[in-house]
C-alpha atoms as a PDB file:
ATOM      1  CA  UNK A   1       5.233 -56.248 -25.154  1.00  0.00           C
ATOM      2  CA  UNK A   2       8.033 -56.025 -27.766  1.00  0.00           C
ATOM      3  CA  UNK A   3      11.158 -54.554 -26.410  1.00  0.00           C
ATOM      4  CA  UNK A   4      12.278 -50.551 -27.000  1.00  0.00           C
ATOM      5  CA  UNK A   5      15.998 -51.560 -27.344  1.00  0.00           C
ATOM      6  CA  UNK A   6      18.377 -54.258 -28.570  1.00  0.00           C
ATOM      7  CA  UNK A   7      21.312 -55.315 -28.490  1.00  0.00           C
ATOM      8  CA  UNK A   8      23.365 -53.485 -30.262  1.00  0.00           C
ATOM      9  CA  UNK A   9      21.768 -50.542 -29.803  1.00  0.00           C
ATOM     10  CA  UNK A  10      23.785 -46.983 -28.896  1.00  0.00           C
ATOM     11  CA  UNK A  11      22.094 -45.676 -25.747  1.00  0.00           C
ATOM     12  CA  UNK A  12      22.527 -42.780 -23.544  1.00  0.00           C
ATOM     13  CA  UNK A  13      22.502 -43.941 -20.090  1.00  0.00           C
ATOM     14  CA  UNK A  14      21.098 -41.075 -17.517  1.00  0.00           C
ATOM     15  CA  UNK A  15      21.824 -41.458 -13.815  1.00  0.00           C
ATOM     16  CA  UNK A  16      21.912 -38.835 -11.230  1.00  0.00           C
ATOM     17  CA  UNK A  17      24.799 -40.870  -9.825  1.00  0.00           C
ATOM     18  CA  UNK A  18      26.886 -40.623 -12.192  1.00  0.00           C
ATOM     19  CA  UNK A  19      25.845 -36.777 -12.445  1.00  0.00           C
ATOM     20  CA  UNK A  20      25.912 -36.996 -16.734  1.00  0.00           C
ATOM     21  CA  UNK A  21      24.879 -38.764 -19.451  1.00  0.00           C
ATOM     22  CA  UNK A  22      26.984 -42.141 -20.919  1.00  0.00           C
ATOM     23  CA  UNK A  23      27.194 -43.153 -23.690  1.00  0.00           C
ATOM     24  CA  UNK A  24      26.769 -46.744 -23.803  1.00  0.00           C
ATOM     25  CA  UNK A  25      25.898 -49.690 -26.341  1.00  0.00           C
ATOM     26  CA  UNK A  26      23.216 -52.667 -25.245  1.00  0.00           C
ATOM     27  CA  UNK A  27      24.984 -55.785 -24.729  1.00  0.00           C
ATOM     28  CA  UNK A  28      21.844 -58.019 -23.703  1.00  0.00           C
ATOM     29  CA  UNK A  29      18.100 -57.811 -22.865  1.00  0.00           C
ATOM     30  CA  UNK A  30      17.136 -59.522 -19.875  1.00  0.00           C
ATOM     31  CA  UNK A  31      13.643 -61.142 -19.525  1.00  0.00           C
ATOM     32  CA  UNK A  32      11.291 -58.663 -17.894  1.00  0.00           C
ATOM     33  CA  UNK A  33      10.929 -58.751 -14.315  1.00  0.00           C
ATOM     34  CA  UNK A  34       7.586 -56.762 -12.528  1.00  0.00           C
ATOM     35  CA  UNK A  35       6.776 -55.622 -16.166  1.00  0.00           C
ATOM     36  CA  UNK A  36      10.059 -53.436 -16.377  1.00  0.00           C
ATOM     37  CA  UNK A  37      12.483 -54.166 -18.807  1.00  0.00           C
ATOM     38  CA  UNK A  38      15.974 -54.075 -17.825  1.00  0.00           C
ATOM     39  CA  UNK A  39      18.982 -54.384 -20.065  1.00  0.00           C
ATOM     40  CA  UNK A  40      23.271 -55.018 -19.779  1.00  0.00           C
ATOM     41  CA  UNK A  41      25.102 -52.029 -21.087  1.00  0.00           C
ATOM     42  CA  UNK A  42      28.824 -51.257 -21.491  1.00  0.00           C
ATOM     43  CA  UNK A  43      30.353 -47.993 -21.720  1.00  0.00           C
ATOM     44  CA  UNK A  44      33.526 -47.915 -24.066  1.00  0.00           C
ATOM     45  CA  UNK A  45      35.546 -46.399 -21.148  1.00  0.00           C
ATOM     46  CA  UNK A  46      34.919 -49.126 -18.634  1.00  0.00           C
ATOM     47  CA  UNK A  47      35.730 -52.579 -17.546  1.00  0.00           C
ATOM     48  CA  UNK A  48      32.274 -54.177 -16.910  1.00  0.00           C
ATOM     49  CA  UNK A  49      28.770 -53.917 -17.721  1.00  0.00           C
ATOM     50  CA  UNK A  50      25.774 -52.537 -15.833  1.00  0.00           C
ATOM     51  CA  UNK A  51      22.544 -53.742 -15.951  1.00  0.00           C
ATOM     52  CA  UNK A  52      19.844 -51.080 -15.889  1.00  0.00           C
ATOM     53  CA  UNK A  53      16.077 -50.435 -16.200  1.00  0.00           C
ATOM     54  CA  UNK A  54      14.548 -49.591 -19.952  1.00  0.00           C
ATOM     55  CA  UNK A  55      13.631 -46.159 -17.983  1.00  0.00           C
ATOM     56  CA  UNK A  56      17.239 -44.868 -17.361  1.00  0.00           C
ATOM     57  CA  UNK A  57      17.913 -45.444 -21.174  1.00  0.00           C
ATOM     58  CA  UNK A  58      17.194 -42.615 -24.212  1.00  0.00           C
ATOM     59  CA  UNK A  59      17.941 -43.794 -27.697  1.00  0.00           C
ATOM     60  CA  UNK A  60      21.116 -41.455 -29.342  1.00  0.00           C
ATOM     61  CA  UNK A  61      20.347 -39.146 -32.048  1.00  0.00           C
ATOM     62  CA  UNK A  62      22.951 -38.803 -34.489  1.00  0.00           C
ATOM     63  CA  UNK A  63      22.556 -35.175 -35.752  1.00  0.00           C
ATOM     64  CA  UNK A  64      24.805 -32.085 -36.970  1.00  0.00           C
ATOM     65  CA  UNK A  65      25.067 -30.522 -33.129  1.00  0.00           C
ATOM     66  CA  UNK A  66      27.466 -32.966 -31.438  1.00  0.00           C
ATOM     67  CA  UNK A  67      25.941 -31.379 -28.137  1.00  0.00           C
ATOM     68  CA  UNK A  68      22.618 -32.857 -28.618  1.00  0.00           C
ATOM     69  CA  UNK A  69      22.273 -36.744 -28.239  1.00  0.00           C
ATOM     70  CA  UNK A  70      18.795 -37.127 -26.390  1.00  0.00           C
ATOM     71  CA  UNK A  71      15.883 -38.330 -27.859  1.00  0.00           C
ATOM     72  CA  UNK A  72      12.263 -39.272 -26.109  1.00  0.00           C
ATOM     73  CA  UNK A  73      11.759 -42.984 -25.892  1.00  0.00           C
END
């Protein structure tokens, strides 16, 4: 199964810990583990990386209205 993101990528990284959406870019894809993909991402604003499950990520949309930047994977 190909993956939905690479590195590279701009993501928005949701995570009811956090309480709001980051912005964040893939660093690396890791190999899937109990058919979940899970990826390394870096916000700009901070000092390491996370690494996160494919179904935390939504792809940025780059559009007019700065306010919207969600997009169904």
């Amino acid at each position: 199964m190909p993956e939905v993101f690479a590195v590279g990528d701009t993501v928005v990284y949701n995570d009811s810990v956090i309480g709001r959406p980051v912005k964040c870019r893939i660093t690396k894809v890791m190999p899937r583990e109990h058919g979940a993909s899970f990826y390394h991402i870096r916000d700009v604003t901070e000092r390491h990386e996370r690494s996160v499950p494919g179904n935390t990520l939504a792809r940025r949309v780059p559009d007019a209205d700065s306010n919207s930047v969600f997009a169904a994977n």
